[in-house]
Protein backbone atom coordinates (compact mmCIF):
# COMPACT_ATOMS: atom_id res chain seq x y z
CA UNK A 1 -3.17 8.28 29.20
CA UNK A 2 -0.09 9.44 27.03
CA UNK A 3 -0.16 6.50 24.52
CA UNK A 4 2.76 7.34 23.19
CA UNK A 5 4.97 7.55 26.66
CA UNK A 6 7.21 4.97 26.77
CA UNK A 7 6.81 4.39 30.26
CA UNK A 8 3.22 4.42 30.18
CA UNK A 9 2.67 2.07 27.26
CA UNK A 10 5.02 -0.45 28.91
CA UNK A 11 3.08 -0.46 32.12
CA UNK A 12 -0.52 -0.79 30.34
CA UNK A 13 0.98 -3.88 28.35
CA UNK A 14 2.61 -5.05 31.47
CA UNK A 15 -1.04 -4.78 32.91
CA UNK A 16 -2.74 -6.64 30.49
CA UNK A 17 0.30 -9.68 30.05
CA UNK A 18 1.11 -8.01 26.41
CA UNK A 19 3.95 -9.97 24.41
CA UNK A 20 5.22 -8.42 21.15
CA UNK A 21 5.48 -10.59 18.50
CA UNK A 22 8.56 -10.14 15.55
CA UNK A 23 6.04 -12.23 13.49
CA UNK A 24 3.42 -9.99 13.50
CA UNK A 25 5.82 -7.13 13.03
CA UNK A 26 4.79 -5.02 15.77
CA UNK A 27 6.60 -1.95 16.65
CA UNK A 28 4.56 0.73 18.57
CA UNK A 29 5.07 4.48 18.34
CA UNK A 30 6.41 6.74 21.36
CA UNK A 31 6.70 10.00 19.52
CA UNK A 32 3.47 12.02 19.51
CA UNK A 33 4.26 13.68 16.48
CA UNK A 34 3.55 10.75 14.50
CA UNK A 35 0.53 9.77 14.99
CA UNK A 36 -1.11 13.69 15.33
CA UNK A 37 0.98 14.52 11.59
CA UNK A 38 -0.72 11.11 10.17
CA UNK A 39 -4.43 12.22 11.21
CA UNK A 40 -3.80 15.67 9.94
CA UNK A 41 -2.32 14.42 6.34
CA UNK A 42 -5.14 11.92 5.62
CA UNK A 43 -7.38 15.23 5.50
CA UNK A 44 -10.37 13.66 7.31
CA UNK A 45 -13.81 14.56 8.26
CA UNK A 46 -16.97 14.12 9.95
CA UNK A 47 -17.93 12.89 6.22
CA UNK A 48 -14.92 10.13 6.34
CA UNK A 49 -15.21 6.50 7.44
CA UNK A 50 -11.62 5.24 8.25
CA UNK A 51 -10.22 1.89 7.62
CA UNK A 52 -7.03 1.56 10.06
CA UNK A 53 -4.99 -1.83 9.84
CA UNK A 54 -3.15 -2.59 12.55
CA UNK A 55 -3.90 -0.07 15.71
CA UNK A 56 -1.68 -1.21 18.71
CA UNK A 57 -2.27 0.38 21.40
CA UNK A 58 -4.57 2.66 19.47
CA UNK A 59 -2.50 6.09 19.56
CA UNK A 60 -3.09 6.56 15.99
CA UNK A 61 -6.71 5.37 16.16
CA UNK A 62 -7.58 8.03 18.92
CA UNK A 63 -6.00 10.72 16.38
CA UNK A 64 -8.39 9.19 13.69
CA UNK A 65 -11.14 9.51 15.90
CA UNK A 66 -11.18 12.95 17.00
CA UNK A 67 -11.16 13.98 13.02
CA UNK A 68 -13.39 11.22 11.49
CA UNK A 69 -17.29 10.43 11.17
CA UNK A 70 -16.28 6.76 11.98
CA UNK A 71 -12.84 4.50 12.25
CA UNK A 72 -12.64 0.97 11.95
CA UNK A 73 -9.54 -0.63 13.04
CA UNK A 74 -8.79 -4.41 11.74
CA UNK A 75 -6.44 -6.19 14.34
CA UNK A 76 -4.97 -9.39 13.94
CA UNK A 77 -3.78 -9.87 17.36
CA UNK A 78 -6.58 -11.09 19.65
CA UNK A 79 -4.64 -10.71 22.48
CA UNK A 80 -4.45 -7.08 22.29
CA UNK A 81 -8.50 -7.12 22.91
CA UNK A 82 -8.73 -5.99 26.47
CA UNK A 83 -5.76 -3.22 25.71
CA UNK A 84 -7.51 -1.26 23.36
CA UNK A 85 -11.21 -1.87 25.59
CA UNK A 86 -8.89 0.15 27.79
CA UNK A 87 -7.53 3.17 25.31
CA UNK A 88 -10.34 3.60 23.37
CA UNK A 89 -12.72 4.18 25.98
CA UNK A 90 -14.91 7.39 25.11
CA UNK A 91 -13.88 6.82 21.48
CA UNK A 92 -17.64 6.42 20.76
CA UNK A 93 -17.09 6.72 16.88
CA UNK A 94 -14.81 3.63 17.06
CA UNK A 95 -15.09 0.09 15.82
CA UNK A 96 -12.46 -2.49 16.16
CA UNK A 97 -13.14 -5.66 14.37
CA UNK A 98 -10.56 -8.92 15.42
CA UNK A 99 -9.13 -10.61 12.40
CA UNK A 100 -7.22 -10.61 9.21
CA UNK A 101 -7.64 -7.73 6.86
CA UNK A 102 -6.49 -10.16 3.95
CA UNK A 103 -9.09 -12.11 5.10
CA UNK A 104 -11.76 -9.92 4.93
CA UNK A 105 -14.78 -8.45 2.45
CA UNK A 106 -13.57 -5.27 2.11
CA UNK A 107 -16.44 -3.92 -0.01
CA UNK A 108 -18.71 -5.79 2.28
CA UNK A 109 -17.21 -4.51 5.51
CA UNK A 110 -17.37 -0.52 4.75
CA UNK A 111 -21.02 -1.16 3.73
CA UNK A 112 -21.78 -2.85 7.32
CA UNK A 113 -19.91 -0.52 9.42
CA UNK A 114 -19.79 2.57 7.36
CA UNK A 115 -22.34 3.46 5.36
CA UNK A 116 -23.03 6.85 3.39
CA UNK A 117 -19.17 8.16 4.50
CA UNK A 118 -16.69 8.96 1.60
CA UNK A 119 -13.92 5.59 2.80
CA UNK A 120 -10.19 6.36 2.91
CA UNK A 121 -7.57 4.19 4.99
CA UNK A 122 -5.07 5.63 7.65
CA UNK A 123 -2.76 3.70 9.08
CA UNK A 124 0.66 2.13 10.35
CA UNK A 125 0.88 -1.00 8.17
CA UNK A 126 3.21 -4.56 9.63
CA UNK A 127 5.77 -3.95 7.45
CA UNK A 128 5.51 -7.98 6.53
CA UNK A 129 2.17 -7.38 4.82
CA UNK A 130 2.74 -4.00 3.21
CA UNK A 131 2.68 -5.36 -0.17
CA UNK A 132 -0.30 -7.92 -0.09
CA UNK A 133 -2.16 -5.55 2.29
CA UNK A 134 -1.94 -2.24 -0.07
CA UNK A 135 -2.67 -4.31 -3.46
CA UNK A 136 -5.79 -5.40 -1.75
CA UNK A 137 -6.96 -1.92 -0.61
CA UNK A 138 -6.22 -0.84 -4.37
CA UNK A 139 -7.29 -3.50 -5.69
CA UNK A 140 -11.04 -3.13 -4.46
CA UNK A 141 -11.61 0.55 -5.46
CA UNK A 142 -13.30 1.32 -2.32
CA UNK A 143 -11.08 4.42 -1.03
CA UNK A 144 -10.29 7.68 -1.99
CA UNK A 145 -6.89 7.81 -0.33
CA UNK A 146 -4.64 5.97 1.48
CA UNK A 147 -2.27 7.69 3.92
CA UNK A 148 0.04 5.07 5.65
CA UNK A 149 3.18 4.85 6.91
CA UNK A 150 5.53 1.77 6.00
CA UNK A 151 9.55 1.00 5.51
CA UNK A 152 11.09 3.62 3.34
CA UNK A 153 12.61 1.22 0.87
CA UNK A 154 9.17 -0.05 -0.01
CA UNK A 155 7.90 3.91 0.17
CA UNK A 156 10.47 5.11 -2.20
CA UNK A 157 9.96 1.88 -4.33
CA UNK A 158 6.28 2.91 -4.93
CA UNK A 159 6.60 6.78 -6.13
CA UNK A 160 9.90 5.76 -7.93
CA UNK A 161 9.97 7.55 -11.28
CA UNK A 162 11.14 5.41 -14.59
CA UNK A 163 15.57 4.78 -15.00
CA UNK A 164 15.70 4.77 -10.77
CA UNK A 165 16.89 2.13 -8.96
CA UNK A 166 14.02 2.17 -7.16
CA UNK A 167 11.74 1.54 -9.71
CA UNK A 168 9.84 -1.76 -10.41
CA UNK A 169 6.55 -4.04 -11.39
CA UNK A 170 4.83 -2.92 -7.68
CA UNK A 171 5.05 0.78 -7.89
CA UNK A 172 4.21 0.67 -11.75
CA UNK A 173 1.05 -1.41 -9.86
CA UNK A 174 0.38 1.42 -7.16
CA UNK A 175 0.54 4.27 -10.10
CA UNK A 176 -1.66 2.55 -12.19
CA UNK A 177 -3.93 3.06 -9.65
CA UNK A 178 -3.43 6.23 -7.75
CA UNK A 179 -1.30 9.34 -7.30
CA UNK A 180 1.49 8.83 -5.28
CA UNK A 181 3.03 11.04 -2.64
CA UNK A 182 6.26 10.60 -0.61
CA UNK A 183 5.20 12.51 3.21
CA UNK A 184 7.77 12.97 5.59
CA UNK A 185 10.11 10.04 7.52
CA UNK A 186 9.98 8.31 10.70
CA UNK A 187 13.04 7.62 12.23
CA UNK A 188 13.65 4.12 14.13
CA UNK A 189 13.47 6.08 17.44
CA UNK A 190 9.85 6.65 17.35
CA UNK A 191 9.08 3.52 18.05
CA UNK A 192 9.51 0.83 20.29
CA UNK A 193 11.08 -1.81 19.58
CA UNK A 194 13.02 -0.14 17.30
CA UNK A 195 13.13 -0.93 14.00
CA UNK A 196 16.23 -1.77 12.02
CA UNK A 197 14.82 0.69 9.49
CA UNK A 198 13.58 4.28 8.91
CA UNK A 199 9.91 4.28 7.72
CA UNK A 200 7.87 6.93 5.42
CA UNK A 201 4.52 8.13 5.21
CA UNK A 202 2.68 8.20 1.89
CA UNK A 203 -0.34 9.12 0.69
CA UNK A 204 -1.69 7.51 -2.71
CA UNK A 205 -4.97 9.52 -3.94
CA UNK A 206 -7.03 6.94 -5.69
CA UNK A 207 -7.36 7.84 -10.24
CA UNK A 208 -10.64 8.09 -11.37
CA UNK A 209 -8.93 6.20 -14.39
CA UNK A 210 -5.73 4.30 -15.35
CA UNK A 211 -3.31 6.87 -16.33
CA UNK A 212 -3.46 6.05 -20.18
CA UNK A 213 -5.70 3.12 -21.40
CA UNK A 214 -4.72 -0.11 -22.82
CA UNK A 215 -6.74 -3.13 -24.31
CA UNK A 216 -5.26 -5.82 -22.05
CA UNK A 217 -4.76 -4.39 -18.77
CA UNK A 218 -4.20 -8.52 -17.92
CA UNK A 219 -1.56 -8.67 -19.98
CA UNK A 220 0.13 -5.28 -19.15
CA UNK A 221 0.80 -6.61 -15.57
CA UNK A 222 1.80 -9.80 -17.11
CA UNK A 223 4.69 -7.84 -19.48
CA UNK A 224 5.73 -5.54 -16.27
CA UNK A 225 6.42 -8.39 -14.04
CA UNK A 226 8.66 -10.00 -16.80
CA UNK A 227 10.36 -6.90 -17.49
CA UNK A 228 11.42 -6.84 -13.80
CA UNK A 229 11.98 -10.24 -12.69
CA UNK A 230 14.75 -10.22 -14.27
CA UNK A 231 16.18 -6.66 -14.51
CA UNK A 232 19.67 -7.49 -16.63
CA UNK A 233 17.67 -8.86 -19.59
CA UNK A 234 16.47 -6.95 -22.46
CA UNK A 235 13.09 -6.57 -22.74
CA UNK A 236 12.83 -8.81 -25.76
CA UNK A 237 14.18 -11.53 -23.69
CA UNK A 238 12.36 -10.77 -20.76
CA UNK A 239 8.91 -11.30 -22.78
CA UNK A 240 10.09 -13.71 -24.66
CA UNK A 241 11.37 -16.43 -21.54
CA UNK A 242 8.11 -15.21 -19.57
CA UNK A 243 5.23 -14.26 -21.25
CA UNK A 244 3.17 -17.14 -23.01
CA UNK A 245 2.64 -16.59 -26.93
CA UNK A 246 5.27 -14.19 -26.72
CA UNK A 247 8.36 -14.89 -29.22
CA UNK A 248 11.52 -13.12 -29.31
CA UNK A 249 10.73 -12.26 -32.84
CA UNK A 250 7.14 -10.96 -31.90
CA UNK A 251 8.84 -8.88 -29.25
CA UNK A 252 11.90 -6.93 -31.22
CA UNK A 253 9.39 -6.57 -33.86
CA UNK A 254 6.98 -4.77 -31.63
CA UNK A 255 9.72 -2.95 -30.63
CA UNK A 256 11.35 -1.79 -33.74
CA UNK A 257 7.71 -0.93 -34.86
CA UNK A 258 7.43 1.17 -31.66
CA UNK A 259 10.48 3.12 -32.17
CA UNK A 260 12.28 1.73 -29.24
CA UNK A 261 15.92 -0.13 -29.27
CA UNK A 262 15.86 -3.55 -29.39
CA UNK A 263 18.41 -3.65 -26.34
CA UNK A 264 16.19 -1.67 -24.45
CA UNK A 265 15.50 -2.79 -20.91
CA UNK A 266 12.13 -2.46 -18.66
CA UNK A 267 13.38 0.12 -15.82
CA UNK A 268 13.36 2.66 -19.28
CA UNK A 269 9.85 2.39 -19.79
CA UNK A 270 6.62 4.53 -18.48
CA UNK A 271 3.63 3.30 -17.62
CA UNK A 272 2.54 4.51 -21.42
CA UNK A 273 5.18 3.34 -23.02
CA UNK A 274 4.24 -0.57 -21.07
CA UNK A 275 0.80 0.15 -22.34
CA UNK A 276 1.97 0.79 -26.01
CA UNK A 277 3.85 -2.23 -26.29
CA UNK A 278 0.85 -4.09 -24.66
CA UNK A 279 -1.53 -2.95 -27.07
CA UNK A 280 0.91 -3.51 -30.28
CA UNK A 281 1.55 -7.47 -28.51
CA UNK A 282 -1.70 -7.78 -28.57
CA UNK A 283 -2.62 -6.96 -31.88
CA UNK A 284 -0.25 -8.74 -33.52
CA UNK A 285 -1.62 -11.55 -31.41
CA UNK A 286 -4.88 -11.18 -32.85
CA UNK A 287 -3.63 -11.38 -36.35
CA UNK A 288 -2.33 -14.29 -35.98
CA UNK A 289 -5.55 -15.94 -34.93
C-alpha cells in the first residue's frame, strides 16, 4: 500500500470510519518525497531508537522503520488504532503507544521500550503543540537530535539569528539547547487537507553544553521572556515592569556597566550578551543582600 496515494489513503480511512479532526491538527502527507527525505535527514541506524509524535497513517513511521533499531510512535488519536494495525504490519521493529506525549515519562518511556539505542526523535509534529511538544523533548535531555517538520513561521522563528524579525524568547530557548538547522520546505500540496501554510523541516542537534555559561540560567529565561513580551520597550523597561527585584535603576546601571545603550532593546542581544547581563543582575543582587 502507497501510503502516501491520495486515493489509497482515502479508501483505507474510509475503511476503517476515519474522521479528521482540525483540533488535533491533522493533515496527512501524499507526496512520497517527504516522508523518504525526513528518514534520510535524521541520519538513523540500527543503533537509533526513534521517538515519532504523531504518525497518521504511519507513512513516515514505515520510513523510520526500515532505517532504525526501534521506532516508537506516540498517538493521541485512539481512533486511528486499527489503521495503523493495518500499515504497520511487518514493521516488526515498531511500537505504537496510545496517548499524550505531554503526558508522558519521557525518560521513563525510552528506558522501557528502548533500551541501550542512542534516542533521537523524527517526526511530523500537530502544528498546535509544536511549542509545548519540542520544549518538552529539550527539556528532558534524552535525544541527540530532533529532525521534525512543523509550520515555517515557527521553523524560521527557532534558527532566527539576533536584529530579525523572526527572532524571540522560544528560539533563544531552542539554541540554548541545541544547534539549529533550517532543512528544506513542504509546500501545502503535500498534504491532505491542505494546510493554509507552508511547513519546514529542521533538525536541532542536541549541545553537550549551553552555548556560554551563566550563574542563573532561571533567571536568564526570566530576563528573555521580558525582553520579548513586549518588543517596543527598552530593555531597561522591559526588566524593570517584569522581572521581580529588578529596578529601572538596577537595569540601566547594568547596562551602562556592560557597555550597552541604555535605549537598547532585546531583539539586539545574543544569547551571550542575555547571559552577561544575567550574571551582572545577579550580582548586584547579591550585594545588596
Amino acid at each position: 500500500m502507497d501510503l502516501t496515494d491520495y486515493k489509497e489513503i482515502r479508501a483505507l480511512l474510509e475503511r476503517h470510519g476515519f474522521r479528521f479532526s482540525k483540533a488535533l491538527g491533522q493533515n496527512f502527507l501524499t507526496a512520497a518525497w517527504v516522508p523518504r527525505d525526513i528518514a534520510e535527514a535524521a541520519g538513523l541506524d540500527a543503533e537509533t531508537g526513534v521517538l515519532e509524535i504523531g504518525p497518521g497513517v504511519g507513512c513516515l513511521t514505515r520510513e523510520l522503520s526500515l532505517r532504525a533499531g526501534k521506532v516508537v510512535s506516540v498517538e493521541l488519536d485512539r481512533s486511528l488504532q486499527p489503521v495503523l494495525a493495518e500499515t504497520l504490519t511487518g514493521c516488526e521493529n515498531v511500537e505504537v503507544v496510545f496517548g499524550d506525549i505531554l503526558k508522558q515519562d519521557i525518560p521513563a518511556l525510552l528506558e522501557e521500550t528502548m533500551p541501550g539505542l542512542r534516542h533521537v526523535v523524527c517526526a511530523n509534529l500537530p502544528y498546535n503543540v509544536t511549542t509545548p511538544v519540542l520544549t518538552a523533548l529539550l527539556g528532558c535531555g534524552c535525544f541527540e537530535t530532533l529532525t521534525v517538520m512543523i509550520q515555517r513561521e515557527v521553523a524560521r522563528r527557532i534558527c532566527a539569528p539576533p536584529n530579525t524579525p523572526d527572532y524571540g524568547a522560544f528560539g533563544i530557548f531552542v539554541q540554548w539547547h541545541a544547534q539549529t538547522e533550517l532543512l528544506f520546505d513542504v509546500p501545502p500540496s503535500c498534504f491532505v487537507p491542505q494546510p493554509k501554510v507552508t511547513s519546514s523541516v529542521i533538525r536541532l542537534t542536541r549541545r553537550a553544553s549551553p552555548p556560554v555559561p551563566v550563574t542563573d540560567e532561571a533567571l536568564l529565561f526570566r530576563i528573555v521572556r521580558a525582553a520579548f513580551n513586549q518588543r517596543r520597550k527598552t530593555l531597561v523597561n522591559a526588566l524593570a515592569s517584569q522581572v521581580p527585584g529588578v529596578t529601572k535603576e538596577m537595569a540601566g546601571q547594568t547596562l551602562e556597566v556592560l557597555g550597552y545603550d541604555t535605549r537598547i532593546r532585546g531583539e539586539a542581544l545574543d544569547i551571550g550578551g542575555f547571559a552577561k547581563i544575567t550574571d551582572k543582575i545577579r550580582t548586584i543582587q547579591n550585594a545588596d543582600l
